[in-house]
C-alpha atoms as a PDB file:
ATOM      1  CA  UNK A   1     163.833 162.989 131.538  1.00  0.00           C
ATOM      2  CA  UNK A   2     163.062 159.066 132.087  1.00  0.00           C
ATOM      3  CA  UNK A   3     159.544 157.672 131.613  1.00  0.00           C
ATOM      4  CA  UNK A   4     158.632 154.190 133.806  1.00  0.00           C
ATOM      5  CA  UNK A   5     156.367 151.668 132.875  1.00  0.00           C
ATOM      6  CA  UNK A   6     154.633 151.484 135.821  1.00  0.00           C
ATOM      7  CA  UNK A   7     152.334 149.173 134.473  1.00  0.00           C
ATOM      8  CA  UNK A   8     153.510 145.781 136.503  1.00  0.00           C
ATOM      9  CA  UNK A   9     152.522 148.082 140.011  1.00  0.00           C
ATOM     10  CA  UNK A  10     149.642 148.998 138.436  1.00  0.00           C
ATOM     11  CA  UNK A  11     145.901 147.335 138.086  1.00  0.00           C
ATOM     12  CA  UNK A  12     142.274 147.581 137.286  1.00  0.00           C
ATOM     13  CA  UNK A  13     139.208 147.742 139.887  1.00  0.00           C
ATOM     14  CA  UNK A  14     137.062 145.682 138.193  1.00  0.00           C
ATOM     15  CA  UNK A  15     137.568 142.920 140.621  1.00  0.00           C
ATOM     16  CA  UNK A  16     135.153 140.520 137.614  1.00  0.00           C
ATOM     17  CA  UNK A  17     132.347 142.479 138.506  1.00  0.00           C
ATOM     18  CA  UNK A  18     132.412 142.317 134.492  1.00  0.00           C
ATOM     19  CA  UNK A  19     131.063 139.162 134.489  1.00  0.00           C
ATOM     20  CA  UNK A  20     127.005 138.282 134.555  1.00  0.00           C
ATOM     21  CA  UNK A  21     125.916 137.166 138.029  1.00  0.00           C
ATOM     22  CA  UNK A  22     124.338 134.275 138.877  1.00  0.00           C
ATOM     23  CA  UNK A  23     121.547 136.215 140.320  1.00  0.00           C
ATOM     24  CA  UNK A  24     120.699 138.210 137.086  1.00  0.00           C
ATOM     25  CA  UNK A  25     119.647 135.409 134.694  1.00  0.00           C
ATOM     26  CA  UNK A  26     117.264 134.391 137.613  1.00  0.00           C
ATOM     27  CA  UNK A  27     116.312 137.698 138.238  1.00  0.00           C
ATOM     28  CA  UNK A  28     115.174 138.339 135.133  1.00  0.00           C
ATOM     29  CA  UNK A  29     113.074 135.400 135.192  1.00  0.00           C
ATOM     30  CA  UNK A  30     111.637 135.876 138.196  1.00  0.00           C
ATOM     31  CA  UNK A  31     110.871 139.461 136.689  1.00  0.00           C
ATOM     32  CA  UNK A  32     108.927 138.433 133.738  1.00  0.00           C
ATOM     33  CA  UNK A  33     106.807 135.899 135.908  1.00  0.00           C
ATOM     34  CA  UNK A  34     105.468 138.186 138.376  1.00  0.00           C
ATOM     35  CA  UNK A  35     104.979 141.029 135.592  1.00  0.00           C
ATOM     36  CA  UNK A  36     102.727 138.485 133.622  1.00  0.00           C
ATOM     37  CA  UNK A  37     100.824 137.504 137.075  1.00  0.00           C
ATOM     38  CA  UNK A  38     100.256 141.171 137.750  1.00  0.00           C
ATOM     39  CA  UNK A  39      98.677 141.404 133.937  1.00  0.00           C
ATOM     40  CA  UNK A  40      96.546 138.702 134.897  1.00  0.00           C
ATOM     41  CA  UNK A  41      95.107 140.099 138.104  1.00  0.00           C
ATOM     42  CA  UNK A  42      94.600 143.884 136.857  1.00  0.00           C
ATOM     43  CA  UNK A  43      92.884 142.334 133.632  1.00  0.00           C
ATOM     44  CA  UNK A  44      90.827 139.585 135.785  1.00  0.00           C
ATOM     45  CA  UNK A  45      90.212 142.856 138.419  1.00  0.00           C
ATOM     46  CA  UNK A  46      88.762 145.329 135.907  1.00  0.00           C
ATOM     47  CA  UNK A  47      86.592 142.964 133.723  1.00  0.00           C
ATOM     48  CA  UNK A  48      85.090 141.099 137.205  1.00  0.00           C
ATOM     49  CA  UNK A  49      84.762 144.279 138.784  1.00  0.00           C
ATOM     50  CA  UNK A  50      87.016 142.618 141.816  1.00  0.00           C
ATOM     51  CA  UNK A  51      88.576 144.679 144.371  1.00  0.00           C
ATOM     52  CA  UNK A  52      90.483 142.445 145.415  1.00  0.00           C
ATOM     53  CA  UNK A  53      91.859 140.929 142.790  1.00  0.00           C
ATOM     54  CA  UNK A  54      92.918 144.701 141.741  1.00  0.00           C
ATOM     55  CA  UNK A  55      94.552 145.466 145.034  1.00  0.00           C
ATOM     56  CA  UNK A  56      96.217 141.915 144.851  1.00  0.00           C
ATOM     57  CA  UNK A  57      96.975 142.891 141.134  1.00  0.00           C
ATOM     58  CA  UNK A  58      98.727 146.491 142.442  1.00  0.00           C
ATOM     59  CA  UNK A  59     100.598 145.070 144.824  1.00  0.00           C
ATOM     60  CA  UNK A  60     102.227 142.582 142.694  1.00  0.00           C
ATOM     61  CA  UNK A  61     102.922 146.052 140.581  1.00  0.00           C
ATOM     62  CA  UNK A  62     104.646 147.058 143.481  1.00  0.00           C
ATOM     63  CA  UNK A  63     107.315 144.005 143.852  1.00  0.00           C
ATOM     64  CA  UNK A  64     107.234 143.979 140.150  1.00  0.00           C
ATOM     65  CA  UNK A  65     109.050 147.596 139.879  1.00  0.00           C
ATOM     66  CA  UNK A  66     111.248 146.309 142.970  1.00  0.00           C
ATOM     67  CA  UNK A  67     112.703 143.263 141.186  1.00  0.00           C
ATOM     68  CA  UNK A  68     113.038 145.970 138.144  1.00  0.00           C
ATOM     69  CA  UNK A  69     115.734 147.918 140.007  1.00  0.00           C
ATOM     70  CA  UNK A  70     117.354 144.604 141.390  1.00  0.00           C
ATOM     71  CA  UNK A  71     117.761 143.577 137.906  1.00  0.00           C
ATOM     72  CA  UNK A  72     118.887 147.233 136.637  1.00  0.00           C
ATOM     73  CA  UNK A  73     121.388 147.106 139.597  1.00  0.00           C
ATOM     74  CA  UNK A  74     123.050 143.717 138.053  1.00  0.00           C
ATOM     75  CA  UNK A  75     122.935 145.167 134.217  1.00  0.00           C
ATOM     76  CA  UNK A  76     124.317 148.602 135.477  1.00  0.00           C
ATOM     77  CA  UNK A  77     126.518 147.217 137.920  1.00  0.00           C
ATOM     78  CA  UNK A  78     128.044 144.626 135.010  1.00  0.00           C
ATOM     79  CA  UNK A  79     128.684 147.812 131.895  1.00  0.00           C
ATOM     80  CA  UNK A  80     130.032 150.757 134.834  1.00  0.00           C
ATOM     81  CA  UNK A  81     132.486 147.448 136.196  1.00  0.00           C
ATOM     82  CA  UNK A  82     136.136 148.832 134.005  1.00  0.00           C
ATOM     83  CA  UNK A  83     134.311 152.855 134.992  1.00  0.00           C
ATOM     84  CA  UNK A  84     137.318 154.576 136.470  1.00  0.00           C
ATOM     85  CA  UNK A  85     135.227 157.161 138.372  1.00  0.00           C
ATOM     86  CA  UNK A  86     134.506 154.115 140.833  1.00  0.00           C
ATOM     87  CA  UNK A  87     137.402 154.138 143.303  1.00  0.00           C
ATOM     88  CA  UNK A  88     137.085 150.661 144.906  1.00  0.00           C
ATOM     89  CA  UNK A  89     134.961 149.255 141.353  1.00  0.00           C
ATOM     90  CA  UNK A  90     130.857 149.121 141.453  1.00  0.00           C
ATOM     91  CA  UNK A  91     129.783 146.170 144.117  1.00  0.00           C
ATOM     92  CA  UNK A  92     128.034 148.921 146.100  1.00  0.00           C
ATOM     93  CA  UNK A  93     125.714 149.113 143.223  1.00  0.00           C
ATOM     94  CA  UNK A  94     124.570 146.137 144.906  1.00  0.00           C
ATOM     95  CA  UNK A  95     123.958 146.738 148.093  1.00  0.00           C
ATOM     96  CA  UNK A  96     122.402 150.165 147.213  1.00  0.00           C
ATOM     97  CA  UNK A  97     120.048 148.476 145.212  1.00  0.00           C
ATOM     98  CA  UNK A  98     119.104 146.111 147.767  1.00  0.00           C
ATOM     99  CA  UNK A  99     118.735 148.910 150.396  1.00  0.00           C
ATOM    100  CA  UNK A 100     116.143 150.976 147.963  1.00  0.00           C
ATOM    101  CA  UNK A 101     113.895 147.998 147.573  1.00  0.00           C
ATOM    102  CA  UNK A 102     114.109 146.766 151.302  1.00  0.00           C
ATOM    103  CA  UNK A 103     112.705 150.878 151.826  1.00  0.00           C
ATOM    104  CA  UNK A 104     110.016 149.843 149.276  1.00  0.00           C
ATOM    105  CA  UNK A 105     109.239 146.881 151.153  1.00  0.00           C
ATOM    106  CA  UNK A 106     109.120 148.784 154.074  1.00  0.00           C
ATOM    107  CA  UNK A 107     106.557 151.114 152.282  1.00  0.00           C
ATOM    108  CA  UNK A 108     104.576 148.458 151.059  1.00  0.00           C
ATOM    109  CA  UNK A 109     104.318 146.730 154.812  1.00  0.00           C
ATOM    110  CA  UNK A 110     103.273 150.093 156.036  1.00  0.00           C
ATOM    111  CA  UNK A 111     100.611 150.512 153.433  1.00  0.00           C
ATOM    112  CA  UNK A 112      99.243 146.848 154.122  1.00  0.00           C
ATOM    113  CA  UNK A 113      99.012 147.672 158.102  1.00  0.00           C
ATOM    114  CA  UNK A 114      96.908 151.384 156.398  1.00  0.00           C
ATOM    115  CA  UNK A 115      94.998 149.502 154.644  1.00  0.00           C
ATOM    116  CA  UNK A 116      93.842 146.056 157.222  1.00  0.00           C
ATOM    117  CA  UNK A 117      92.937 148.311 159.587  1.00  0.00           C
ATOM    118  CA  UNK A 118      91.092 150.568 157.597  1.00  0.00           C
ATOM    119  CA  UNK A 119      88.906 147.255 156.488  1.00  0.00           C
ATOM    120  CA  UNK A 120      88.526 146.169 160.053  1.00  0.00           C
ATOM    121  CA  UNK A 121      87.072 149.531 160.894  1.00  0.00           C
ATOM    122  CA  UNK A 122      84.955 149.470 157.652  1.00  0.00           C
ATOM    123  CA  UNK A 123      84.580 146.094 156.719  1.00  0.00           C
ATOM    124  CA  UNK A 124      83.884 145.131 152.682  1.00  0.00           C
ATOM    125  CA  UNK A 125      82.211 142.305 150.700  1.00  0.00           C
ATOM    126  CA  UNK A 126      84.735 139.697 149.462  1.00  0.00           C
ATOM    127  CA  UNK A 127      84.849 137.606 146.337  1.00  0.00           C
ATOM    128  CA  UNK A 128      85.719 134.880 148.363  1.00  0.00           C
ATOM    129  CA  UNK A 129      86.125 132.337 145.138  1.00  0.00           C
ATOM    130  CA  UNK A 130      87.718 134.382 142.484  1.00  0.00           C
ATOM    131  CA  UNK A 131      90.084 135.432 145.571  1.00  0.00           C
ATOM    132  CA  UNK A 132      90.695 132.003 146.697  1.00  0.00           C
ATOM    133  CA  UNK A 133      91.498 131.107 142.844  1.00  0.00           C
ATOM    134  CA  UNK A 134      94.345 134.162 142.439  1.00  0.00           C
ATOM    135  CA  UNK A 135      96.130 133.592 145.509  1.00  0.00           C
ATOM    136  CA  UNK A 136      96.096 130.007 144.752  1.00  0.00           C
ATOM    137  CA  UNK A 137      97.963 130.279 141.785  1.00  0.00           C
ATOM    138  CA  UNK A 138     100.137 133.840 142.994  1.00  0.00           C
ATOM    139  CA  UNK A 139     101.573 131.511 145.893  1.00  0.00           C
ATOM    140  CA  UNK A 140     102.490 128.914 143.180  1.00  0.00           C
ATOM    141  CA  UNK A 141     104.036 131.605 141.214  1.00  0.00           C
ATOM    142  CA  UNK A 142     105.807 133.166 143.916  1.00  0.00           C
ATOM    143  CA  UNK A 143     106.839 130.030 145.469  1.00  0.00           C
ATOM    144  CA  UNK A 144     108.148 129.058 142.614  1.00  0.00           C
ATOM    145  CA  UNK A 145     110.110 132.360 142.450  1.00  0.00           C
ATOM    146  CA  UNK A 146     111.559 132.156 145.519  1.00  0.00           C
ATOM    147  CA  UNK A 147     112.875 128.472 145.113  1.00  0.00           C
ATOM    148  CA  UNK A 148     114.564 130.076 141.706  1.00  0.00           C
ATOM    149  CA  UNK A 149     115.771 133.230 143.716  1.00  0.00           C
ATOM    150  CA  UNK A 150     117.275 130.933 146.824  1.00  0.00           C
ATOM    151  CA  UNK A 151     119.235 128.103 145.247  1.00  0.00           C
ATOM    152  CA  UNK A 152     121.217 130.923 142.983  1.00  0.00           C
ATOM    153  CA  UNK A 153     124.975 129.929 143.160  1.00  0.00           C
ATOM    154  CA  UNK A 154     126.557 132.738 145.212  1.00  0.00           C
ATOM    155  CA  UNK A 155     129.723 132.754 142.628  1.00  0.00           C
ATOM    156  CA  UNK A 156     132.052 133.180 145.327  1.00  0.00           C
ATOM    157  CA  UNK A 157     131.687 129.676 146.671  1.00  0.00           C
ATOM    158  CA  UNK A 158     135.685 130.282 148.466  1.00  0.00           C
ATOM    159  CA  UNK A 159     134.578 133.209 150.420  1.00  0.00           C
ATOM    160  CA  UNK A 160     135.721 132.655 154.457  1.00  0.00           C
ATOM    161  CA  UNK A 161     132.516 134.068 155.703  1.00  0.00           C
ATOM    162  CA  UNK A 162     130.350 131.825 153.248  1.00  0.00           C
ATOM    163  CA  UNK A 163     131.828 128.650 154.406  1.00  0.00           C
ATOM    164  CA  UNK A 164     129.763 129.642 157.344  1.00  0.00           C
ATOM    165  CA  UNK A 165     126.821 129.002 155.165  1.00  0.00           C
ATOM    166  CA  UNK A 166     125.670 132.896 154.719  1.00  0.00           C
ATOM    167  CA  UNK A 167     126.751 133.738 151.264  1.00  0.00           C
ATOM    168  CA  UNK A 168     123.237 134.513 150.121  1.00  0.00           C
ATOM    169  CA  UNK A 169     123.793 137.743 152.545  1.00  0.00           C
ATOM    170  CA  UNK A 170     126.460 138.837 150.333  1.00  0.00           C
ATOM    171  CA  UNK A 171     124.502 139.580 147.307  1.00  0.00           C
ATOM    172  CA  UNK A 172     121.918 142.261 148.891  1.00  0.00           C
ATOM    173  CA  UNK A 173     120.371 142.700 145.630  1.00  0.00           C
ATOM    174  CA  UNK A 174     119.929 138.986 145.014  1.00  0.00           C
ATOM    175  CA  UNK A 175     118.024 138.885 149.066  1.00  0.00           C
ATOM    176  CA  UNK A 176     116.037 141.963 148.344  1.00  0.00           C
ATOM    177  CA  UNK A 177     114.602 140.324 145.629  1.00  0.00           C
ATOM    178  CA  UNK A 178     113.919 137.065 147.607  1.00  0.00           C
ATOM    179  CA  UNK A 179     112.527 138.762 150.308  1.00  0.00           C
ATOM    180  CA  UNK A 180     110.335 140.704 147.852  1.00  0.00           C
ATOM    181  CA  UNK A 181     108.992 136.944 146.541  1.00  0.00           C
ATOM    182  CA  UNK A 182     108.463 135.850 150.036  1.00  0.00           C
ATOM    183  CA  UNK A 183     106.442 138.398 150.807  1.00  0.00           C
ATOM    184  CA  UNK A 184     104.371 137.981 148.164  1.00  0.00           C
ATOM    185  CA  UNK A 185     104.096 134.437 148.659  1.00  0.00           C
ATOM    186  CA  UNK A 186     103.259 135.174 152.694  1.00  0.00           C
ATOM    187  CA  UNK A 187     100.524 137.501 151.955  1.00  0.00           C
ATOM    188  CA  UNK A 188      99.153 134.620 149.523  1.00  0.00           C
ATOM    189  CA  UNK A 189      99.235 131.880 152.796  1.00  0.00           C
ATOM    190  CA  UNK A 190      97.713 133.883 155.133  1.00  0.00           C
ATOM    191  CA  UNK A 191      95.295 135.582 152.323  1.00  0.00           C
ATOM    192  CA  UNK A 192      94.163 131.566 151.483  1.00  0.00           C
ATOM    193  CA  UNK A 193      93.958 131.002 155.089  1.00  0.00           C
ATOM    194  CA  UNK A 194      91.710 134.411 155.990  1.00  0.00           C
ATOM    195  CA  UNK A 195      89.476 133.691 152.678  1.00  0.00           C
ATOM    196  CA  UNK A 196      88.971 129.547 153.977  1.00  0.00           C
ATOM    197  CA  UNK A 197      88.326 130.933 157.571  1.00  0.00           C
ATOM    198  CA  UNK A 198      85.816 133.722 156.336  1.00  0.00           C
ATOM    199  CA  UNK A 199      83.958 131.376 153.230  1.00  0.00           C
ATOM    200  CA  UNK A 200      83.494 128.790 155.992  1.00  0.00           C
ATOM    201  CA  UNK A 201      83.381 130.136 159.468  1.00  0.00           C
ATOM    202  CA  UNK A 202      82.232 133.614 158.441  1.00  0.00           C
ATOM    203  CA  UNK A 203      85.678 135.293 160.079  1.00  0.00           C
ATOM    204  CA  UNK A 204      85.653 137.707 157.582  1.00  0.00           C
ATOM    205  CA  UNK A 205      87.803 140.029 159.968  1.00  0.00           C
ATOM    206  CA  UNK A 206      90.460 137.398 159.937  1.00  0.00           C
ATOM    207  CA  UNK A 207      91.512 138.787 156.277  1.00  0.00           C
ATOM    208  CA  UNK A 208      92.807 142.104 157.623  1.00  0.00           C
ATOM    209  CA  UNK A 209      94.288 140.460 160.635  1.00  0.00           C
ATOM    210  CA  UNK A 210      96.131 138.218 158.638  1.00  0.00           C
ATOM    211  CA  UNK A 211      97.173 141.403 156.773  1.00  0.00           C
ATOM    212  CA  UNK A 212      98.659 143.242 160.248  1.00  0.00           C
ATOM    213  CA  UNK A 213     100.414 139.995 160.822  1.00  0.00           C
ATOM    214  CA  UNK A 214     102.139 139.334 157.682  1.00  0.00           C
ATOM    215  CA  UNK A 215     102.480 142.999 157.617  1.00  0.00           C
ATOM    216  CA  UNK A 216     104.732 143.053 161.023  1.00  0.00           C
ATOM    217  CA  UNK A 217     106.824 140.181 159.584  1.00  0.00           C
ATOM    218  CA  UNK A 218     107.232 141.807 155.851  1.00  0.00           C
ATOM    219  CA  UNK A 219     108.898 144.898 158.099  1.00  0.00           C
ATOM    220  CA  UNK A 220     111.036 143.155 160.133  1.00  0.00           C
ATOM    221  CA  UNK A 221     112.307 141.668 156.759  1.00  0.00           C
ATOM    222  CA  UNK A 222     113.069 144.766 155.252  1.00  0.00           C
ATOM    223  CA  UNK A 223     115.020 146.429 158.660  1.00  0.00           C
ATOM    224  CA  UNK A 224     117.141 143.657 158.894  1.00  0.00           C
ATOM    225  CA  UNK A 225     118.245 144.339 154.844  1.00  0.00           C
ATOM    226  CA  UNK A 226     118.298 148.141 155.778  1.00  0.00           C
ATOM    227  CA  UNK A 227     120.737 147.139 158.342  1.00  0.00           C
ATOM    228  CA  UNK A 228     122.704 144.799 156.888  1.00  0.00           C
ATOM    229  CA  UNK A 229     123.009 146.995 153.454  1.00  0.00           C
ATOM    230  CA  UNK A 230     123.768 149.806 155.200  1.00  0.00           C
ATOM    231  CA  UNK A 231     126.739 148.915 156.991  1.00  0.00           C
ATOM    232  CA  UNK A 232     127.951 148.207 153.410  1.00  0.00           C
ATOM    233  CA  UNK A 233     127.295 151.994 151.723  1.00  0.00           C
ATOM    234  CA  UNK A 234     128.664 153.336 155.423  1.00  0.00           C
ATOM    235  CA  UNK A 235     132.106 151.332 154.949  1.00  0.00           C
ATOM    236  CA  UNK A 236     131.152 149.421 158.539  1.00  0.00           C
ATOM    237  CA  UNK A 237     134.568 147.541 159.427  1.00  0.00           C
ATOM    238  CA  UNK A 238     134.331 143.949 158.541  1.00  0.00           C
ATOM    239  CA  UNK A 239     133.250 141.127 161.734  1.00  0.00           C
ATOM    240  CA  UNK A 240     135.739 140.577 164.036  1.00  0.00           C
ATOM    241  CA  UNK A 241     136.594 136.434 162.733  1.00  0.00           C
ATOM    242  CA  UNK A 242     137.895 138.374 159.160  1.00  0.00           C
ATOM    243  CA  UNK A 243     140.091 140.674 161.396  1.00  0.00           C
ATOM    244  CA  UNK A 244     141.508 138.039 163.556  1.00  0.00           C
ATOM    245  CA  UNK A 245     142.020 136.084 159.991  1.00  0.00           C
ATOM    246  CA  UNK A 246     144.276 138.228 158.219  1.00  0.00           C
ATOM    247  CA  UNK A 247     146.148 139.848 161.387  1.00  0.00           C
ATOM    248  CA  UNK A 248     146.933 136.370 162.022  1.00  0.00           C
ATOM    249  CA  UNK A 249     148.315 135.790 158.348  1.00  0.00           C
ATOM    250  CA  UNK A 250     150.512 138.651 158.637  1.00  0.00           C
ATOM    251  CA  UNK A 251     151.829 138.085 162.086  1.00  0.00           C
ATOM    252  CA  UNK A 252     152.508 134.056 161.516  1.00  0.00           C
ATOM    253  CA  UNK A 253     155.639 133.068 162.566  1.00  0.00           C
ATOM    254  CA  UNK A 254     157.810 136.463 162.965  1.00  0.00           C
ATOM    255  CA  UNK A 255     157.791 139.339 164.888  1.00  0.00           C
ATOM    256  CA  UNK A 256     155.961 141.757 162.523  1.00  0.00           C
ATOM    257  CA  UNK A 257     152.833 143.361 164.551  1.00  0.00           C
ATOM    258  CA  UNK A 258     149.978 144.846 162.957  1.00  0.00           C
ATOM    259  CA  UNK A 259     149.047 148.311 164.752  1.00  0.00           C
ATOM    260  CA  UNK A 260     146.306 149.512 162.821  1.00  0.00           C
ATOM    261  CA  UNK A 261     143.792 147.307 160.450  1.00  0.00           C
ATOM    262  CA  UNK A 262     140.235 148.389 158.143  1.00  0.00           C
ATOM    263  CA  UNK A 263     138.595 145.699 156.381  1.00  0.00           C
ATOM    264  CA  UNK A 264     135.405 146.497 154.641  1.00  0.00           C
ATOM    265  CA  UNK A 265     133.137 145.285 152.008  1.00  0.00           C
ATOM    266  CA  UNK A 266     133.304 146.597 148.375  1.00  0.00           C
ATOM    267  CA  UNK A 267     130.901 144.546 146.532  1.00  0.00           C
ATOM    268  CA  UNK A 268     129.225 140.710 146.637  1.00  0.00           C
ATOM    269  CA  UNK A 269     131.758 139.076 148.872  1.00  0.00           C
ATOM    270  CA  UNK A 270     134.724 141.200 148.288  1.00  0.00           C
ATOM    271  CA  UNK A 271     136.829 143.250 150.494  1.00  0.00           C
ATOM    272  CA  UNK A 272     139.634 145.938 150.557  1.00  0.00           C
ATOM    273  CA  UNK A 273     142.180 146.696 153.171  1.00  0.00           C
ATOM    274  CA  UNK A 274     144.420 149.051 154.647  1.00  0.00           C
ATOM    275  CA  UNK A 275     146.973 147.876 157.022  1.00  0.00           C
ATOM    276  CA  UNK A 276     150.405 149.369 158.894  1.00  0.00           C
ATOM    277  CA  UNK A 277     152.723 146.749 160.187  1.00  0.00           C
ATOM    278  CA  UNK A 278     155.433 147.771 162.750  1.00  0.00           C
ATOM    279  CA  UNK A 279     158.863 145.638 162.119  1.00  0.00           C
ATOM    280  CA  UNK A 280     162.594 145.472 162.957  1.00  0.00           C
ATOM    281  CA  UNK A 281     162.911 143.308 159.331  1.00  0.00           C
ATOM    282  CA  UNK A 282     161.160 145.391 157.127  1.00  0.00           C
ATOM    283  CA  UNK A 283     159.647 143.821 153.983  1.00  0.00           C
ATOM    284  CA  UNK A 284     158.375 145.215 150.854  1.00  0.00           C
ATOM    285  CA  UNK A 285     154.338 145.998 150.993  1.00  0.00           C
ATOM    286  CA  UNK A 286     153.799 143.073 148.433  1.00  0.00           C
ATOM    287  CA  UNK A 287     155.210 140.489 150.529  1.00  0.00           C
ATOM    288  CA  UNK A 288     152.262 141.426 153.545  1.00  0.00           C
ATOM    289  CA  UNK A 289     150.047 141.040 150.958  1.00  0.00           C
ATOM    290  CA  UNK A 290     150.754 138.110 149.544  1.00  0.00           C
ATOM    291  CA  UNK A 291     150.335 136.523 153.206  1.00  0.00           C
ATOM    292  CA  UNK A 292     146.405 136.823 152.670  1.00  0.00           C
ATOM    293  CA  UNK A 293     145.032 134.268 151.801  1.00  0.00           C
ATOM    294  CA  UNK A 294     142.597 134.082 148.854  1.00  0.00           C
ATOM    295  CA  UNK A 295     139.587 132.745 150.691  1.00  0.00           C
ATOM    296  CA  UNK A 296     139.844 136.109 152.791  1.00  0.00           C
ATOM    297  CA  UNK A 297     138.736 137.404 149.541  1.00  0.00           C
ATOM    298  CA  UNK A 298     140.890 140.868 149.995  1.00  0.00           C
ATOM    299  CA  UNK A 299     140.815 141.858 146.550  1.00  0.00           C
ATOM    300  CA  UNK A 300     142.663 145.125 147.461  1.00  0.00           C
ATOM    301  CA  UNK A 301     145.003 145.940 150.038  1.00  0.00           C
ATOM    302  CA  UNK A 302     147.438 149.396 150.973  1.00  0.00           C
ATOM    303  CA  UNK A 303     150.243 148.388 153.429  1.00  0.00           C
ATOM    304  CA  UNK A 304     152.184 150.802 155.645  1.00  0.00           C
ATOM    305  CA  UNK A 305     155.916 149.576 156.768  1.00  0.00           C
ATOM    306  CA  UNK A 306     157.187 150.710 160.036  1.00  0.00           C
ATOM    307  CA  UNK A 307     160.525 149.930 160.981  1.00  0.00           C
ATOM    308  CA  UNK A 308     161.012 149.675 164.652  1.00  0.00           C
ATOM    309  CA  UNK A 309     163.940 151.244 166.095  1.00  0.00           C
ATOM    310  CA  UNK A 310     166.247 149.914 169.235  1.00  0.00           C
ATOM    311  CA  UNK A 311     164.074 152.195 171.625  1.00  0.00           C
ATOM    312  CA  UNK A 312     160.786 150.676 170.457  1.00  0.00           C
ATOM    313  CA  UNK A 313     159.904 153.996 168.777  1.00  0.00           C
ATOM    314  CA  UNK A 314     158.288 153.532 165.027  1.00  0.00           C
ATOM    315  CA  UNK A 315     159.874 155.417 161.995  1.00  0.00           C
ATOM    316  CA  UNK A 316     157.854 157.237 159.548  1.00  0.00           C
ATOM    317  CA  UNK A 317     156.716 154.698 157.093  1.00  0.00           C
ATOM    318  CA  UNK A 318     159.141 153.273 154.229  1.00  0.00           C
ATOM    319  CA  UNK A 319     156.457 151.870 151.750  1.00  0.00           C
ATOM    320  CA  UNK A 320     153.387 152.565 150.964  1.00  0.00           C
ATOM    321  CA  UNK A 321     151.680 150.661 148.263  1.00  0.00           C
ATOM    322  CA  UNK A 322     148.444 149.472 146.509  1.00  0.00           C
ATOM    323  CA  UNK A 323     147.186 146.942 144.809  1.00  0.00           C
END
């Protein structure tokens, strides 16, 4: 009996989702940073006897355990990349990270709305200085986070739908974490301008409105990540400008029709497809593929060949291959 080497049809999955992202050094950074300012504000909290720097100290607790997971989700993602349990290789570690911390932030927006109304009903005595002081420096800290968070180099600067200028929507885990910063850094902006208007003007029920409000926007943050991270885990088909794109690469210049096409996401700007082409000059499945071009980012394709007969009627398929 004849062994083949079957190694030259063969290859791996791990599409260099070995390789440390550009979001995890970052990441990491912007993990130690806010872990250090929510030292500060518990510490500051208990020995001042400050609500609100506690609550303000908590809630950076919160985001802190949030960016936690985003950064797990890179490490993880990076040593299960060659794991051969992974059919299509781990990039929906990604997005599955980014939609358990947008669910988080979802949590945490409902728990601010819980909590501002509860102090308009009953309001409390504020610290107004040592509050003023810690949100001060949180929105420097968080600002500064974000910045860190939103010029990250995508790594995938060829990718068809980033020349469109969304890359940073690739990397769900990478905008989960951003969004996390910005909404830390929003509660700090409309906390300094509640605790100005109240010190001042006496508004001290402009501190829980300011809460509601940043509140609504913090949710419709997290939805749109939901969304968005969703239609990854779900296998959504891929927008309609990536279908034209590679039915038009395979149908350039001959006769060769593509009758059925799925295109979906697999990870942080990658996709895999599965194709049947109906011809009356039927080529090998390597040749279709090979008429994708790279900045489609298809990093793995299955074609079905259909050769069409005199009477327009399609045969049962000749090749089917992967890779």
């Amino acid at each position: 009996m004849h062994t083949h080497d079957l190694s030259d049809w063969q290859h791996d999955h791990v599409f260099r989702q070995d390789e440390r992202q550009p979001g995890e050094r970052r990441t990491l950074l912007v993990v130690v940073l806010t872990a250090i300012m929510m030292v500060v504000e518990i510490a500051t909290g208990l020995v001042t006897g400050s609500m609100a720097l506690l609550a303000d100290g908590l809630h950076m607790a919160s985001h802190t355990t949030a960016l936690g997971i985003a950064l797990f989700a890179y490490v993880l993602a990076r040593r299960l990349a060659a794991d051969t349990r992974f059919a299509f290789g781990v990039g929906k570690i990604n997005s599955l990270a980014g939609f358990a911390s947008a669910v988080l932030l979802l949590a945490f927006a409902g728990l601010m709305v819980t909590e501002s109304i509860g102090r308009l009903i009953a309001p409390r005595a504020i610290a107004f200085d040592q509050a003023l002081i810690v949100a001060t420096v949180g929105l420097v800290v968080n600002g500064l986070s974000a910045w860190l968070l939103m010029s990250t180099p995508t790594g995938h600067a060829h990718s068809h739908e980033q020349s469109h200028g969304d890359g940073h929507h690739h990397d769900h885990n990478l905008r989960a974490a951003y969004l996390h910063v910005l909404a830390d850094a929003l509660t700090s902006v409309l906390a300094i301008v509640a605790l100005l208007a109240g010190k001042y003007v006496g508004a001290n029920w402009l501190d829980p409105a300011m809460g509601i409000v940043g509140a609504v926007l913090v949710a419709r943050w997290s939805l749109g990540l939901i969304r968005e991270s969703s239609q990854v885990l779900l296998d959504r088909q891929a927008d309609q400008d990536r279908l034209r794109a590679v039915r038009a690469a395979v149908e350039a210049d001959s006769t060769d029709r593509v009758c059925d096409l799925h295109v979906w996401r697999i990870g942080h700007g990658i996709y895999s497809a599965a194709l049947a082409v109906v011809t009356d000059n039927p080529k090998s499945p390597q040749h279709y593929k090979t008429l994708m071009p790279a900045s489609l980012n298809v990093v793995h394709a299955t074609v079905e060949v259909h050769r069409c007969t005199s009477h327009h009627r399609c045969s049962t398929p000749q090749h089917v291959a992967s890779g």
